[in-house]
Protein backbone atom coordinates (compact mmCIF):
# COMPACT_ATOMS: atom_id res chain seq x y z
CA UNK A 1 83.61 39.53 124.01
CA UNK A 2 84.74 41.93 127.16
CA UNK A 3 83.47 44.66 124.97
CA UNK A 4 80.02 42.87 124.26
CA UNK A 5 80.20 42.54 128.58
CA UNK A 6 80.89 46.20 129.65
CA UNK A 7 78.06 47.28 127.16
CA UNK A 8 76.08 44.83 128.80
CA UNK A 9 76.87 45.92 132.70
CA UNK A 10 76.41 49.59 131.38
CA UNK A 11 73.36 49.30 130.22
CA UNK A 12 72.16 47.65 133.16
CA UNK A 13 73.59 49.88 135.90
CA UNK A 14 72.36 52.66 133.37
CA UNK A 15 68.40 50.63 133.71
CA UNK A 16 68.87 50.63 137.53
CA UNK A 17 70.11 53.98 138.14
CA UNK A 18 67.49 55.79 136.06
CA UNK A 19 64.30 53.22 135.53
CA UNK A 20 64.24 50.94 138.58
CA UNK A 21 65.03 53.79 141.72
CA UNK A 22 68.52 51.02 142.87
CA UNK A 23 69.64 51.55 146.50
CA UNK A 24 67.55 49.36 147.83
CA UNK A 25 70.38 47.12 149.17
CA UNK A 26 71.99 49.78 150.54
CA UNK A 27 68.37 51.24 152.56
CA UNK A 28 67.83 47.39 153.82
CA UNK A 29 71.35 47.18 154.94
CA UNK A 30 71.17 50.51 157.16
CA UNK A 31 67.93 49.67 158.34
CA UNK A 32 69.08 46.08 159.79
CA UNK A 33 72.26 47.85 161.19
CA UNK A 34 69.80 50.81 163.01
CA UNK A 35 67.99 48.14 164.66
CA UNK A 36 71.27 46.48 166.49
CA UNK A 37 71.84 50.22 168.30
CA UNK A 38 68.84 51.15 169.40
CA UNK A 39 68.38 51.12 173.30
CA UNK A 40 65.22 50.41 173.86
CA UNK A 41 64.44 46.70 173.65
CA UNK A 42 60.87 46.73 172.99
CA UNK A 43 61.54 48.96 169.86
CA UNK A 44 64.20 46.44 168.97
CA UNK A 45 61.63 43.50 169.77
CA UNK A 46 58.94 45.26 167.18
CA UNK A 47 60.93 45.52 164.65
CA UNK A 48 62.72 42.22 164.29
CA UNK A 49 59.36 40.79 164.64
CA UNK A 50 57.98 42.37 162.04
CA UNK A 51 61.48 42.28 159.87
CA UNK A 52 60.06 41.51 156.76
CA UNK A 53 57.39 44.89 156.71
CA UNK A 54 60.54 46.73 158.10
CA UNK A 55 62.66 46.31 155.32
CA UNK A 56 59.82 46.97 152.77
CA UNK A 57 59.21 50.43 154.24
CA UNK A 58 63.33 50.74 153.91
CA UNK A 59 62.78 50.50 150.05
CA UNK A 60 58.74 52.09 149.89
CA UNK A 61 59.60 55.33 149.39
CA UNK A 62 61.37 55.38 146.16
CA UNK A 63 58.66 52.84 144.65
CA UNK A 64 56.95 56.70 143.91
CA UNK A 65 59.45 57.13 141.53
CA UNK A 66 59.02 54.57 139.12
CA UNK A 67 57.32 55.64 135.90
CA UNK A 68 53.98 56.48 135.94
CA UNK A 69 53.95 56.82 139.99
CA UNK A 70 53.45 60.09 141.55
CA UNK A 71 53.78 59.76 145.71
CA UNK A 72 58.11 59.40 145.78
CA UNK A 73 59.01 62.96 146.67
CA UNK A 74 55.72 63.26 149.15
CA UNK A 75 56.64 59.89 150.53
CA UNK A 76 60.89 61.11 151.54
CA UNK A 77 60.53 63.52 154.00
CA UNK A 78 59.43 64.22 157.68
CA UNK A 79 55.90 65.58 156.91
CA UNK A 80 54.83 61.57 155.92
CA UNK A 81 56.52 60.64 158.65
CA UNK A 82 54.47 62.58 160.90
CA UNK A 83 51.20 62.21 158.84
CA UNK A 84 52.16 58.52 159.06
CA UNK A 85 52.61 58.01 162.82
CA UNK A 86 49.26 60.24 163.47
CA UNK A 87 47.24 58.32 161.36
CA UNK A 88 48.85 54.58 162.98
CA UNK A 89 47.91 56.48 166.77
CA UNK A 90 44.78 57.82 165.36
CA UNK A 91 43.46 54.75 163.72
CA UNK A 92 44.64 51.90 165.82
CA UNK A 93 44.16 51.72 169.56
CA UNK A 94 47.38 50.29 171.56
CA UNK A 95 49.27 49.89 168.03
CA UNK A 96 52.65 48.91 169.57
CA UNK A 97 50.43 45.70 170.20
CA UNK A 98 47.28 45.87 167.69
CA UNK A 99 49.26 46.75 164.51
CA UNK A 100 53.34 46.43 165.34
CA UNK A 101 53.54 45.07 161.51
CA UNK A 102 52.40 48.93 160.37
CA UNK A 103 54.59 50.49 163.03
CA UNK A 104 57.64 48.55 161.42
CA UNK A 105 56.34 49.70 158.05
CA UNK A 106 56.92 53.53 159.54
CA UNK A 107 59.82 52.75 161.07
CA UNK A 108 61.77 51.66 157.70
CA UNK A 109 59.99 54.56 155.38
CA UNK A 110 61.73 57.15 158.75
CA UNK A 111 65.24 54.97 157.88
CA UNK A 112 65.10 55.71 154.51
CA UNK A 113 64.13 59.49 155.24
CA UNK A 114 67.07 59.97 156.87
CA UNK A 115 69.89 57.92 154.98
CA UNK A 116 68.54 59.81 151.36
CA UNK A 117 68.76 63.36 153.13
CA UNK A 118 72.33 62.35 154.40
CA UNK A 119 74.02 61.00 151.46
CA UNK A 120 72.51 62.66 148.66
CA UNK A 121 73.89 66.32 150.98
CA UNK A 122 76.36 65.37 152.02
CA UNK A 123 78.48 62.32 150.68
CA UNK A 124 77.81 62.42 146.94
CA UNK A 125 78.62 65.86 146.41
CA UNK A 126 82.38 64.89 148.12
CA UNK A 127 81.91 61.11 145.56
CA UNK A 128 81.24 64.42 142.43
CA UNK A 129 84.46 65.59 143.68
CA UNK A 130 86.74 62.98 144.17
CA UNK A 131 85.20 60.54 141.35
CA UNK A 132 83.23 62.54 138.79
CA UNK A 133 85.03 65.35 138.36
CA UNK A 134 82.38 67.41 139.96
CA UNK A 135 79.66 65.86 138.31
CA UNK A 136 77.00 65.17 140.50
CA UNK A 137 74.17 64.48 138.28
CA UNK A 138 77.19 61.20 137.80
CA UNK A 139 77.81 60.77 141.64
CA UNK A 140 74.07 60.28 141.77
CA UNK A 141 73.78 58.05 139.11
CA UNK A 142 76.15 55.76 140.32
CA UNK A 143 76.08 56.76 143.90
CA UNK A 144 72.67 54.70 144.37
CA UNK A 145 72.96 51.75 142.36
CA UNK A 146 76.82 51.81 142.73
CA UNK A 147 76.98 51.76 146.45
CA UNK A 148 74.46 48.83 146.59
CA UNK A 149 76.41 46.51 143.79
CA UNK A 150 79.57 47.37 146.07
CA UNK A 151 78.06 46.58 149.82
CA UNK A 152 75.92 43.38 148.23
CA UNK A 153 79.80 41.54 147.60
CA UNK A 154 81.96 43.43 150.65
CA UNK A 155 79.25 43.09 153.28
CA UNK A 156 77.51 39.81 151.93
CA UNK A 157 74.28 40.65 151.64
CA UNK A 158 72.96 38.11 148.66
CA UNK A 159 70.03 37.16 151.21
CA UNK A 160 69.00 39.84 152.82
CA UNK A 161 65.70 40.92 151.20
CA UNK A 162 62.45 40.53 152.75
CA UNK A 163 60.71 36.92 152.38
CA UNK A 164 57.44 38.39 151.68
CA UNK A 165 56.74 41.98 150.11
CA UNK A 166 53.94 43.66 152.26
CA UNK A 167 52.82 47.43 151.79
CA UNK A 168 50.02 48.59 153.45
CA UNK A 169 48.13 49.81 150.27
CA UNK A 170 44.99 51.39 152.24
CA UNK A 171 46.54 52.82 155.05
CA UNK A 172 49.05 54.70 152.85
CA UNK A 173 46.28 56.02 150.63
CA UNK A 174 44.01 57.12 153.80
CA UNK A 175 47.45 58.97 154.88
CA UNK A 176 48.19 60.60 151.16
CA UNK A 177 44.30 61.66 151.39
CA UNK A 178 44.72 63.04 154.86
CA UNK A 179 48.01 64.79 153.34
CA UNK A 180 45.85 66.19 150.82
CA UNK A 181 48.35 65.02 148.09
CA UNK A 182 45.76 64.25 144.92
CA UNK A 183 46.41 61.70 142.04
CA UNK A 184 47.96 58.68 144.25
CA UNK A 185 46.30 55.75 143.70
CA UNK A 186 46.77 51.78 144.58
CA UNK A 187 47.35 51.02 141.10
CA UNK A 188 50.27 53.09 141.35
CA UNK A 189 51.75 52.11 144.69
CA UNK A 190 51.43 48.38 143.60
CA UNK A 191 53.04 49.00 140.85
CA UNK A 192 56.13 50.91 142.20
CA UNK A 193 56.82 48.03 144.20
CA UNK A 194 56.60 45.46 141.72
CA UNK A 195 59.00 47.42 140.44
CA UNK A 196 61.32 47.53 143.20
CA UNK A 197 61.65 43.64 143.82
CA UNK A 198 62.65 43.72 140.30
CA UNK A 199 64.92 46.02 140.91
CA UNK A 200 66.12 43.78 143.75
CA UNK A 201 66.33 40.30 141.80
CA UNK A 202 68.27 42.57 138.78
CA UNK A 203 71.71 44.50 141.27
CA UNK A 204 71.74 40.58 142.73
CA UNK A 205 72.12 39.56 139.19
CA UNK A 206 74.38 42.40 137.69
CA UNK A 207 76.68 42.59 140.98
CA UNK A 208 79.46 40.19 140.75
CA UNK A 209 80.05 40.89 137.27
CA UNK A 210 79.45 44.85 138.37
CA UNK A 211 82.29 44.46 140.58
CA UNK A 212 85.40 45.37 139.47
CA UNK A 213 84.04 47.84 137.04
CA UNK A 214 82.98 50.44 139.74
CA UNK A 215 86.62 49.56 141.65
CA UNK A 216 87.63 50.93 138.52
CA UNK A 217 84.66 53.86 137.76
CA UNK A 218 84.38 55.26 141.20
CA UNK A 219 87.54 53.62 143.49
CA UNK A 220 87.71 56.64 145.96
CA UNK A 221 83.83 55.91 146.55
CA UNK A 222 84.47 52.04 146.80
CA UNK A 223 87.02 53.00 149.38
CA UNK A 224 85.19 55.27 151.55
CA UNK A 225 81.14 54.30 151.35
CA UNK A 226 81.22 53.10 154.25
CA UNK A 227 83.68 54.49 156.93
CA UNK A 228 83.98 58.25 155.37
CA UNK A 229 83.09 60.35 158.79
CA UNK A 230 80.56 62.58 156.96
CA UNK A 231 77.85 60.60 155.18
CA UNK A 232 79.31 57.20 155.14
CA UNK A 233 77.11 53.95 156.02
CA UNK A 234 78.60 53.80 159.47
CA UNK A 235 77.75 57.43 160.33
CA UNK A 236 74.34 57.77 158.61
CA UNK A 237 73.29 53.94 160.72
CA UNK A 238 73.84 56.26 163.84
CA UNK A 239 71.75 58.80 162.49
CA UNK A 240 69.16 56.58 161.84
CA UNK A 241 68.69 55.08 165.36
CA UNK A 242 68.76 58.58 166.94
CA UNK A 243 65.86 59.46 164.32
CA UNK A 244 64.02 56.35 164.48
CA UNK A 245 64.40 56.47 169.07
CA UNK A 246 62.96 60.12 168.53
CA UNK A 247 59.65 58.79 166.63
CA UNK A 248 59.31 56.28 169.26
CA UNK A 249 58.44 58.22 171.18
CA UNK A 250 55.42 59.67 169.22
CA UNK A 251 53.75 56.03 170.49
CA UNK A 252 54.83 56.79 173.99
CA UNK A 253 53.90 60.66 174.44
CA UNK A 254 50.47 62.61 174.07
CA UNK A 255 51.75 64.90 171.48
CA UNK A 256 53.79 64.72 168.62
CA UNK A 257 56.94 66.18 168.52
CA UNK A 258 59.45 67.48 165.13
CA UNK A 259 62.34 65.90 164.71
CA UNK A 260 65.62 67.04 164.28
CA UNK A 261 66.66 67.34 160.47
């Protein structure tokens, strides 16, 4: 019977890792603890306000690559970003107060920018190391859906998930069109994110159970996740507010400014 179990939790973690893009636990999590350093109150306001569209955009970007999706890789890096926060100043006069639930959107979608860039860089190559004998095709693997399955039980997080699942379906495809990126359609980004609340309702299911195997698969990772002083949770969240302070001020400012990698 414990046999019949660990095939069971492998092929699942083996389902999330490669099929369902896991992690988003982990992107949520970061995201709620970005909001809780930022300094500037009204940014703080927006986004707990608009929670909910906030943590979707955490997840949105890897809903591109599901199966048969094609926007994930456009969707990760600063380029959207800054397509993104054009279109929102572009298309919407006043936004912080005509669309704030869009801005939020943004704001999550930067959050995840940033966290991916940091940990898949930095931290899982030091995870190939330490728990996959250099593998890092494995530290990736397990790194995403790992990481979440660990932080759902040590950090609590069996409720945090956003009560209803909103993505802006025709603003992102005026801002892939605008990119010039062909081929994306609604189909597809309605699908990814089907996909992803899936995902969700599956770790949630698989975690407790999930447990003690990856104490077991990966213990220097379950040891230093989150504390580890170059791409652990604590130091990317930092990252994140510094990032996410740096677009705010695209809705401030005339003119758009780069940001920092």
């Amino acid at each position: 019977m414990k046999k019949v179990w660990i095939v069971y939790l492998f092929f699942m973690f083996t389902c999330l890792s490669s099929v369902y893009a896991a992690g988003g636990i982990t992107h949520m999590y970061l995201s709620q603890e970005a909001v809780k350093q930022l300094p500037d109150p009204t940014l703080r306001e927006l986004l707990l306000e608009n929670f909910d569209a906030y943590l979707v955009g955490s997840y949105y970007p890897d809903s591109g690559y599901i199966s048969g999706t094609t926007h994930g890789e456009v969707s990760h890096w600063d380029p959207f970003i800054d397509a993104f926060a054009k279109y929102i100043k572009d298309t919407y006069p006043n936004p912080i107060k005509s669309n704030p639930r869009l801005i939020a959107f943004l704001f999550g979608c930067a959050s995840h920018r940033v966290a991916d860039e940091i940990i898949h860089r930095t931290f899982y190559p030091i995870v190939a190391e330490h728990d996959f004998k250099n593998d890092r095709n494995q530290a990736h693997g397990h790194g995403d859906a790992g990481i979440d399955l660990l932080l759902n039980l040590d950090r609590n997080l069996w409720t945090l998930a956003p009560l209803r699942w909103w993505v802006p379906v025709h603003d992102l495809l005026a801002i892939y069109e605008r990119m010039k990126e062909p081929g994306i359609t609604a189909h597809q980004i309605k699908w990814g994110n089907a996909a992803l609340m899936i995902a969700g309702f599956t770790e949630r299911l698989i975690a407790l159970p999930s447990y003690p195997y990856l104490k077991l698969r990966m213990p220097w990772t379950a040891k230093h996740y989150f504390l580890h002083p170059v791409g652990g949770l604590e130091m990317i969240t930092k990252k994140i507010s510094l990032y996410q302070m740096d677009l705010w001020h695209q809705f401030k400012d005339t003119s758009l400014v780069k940001h920092p990698p």
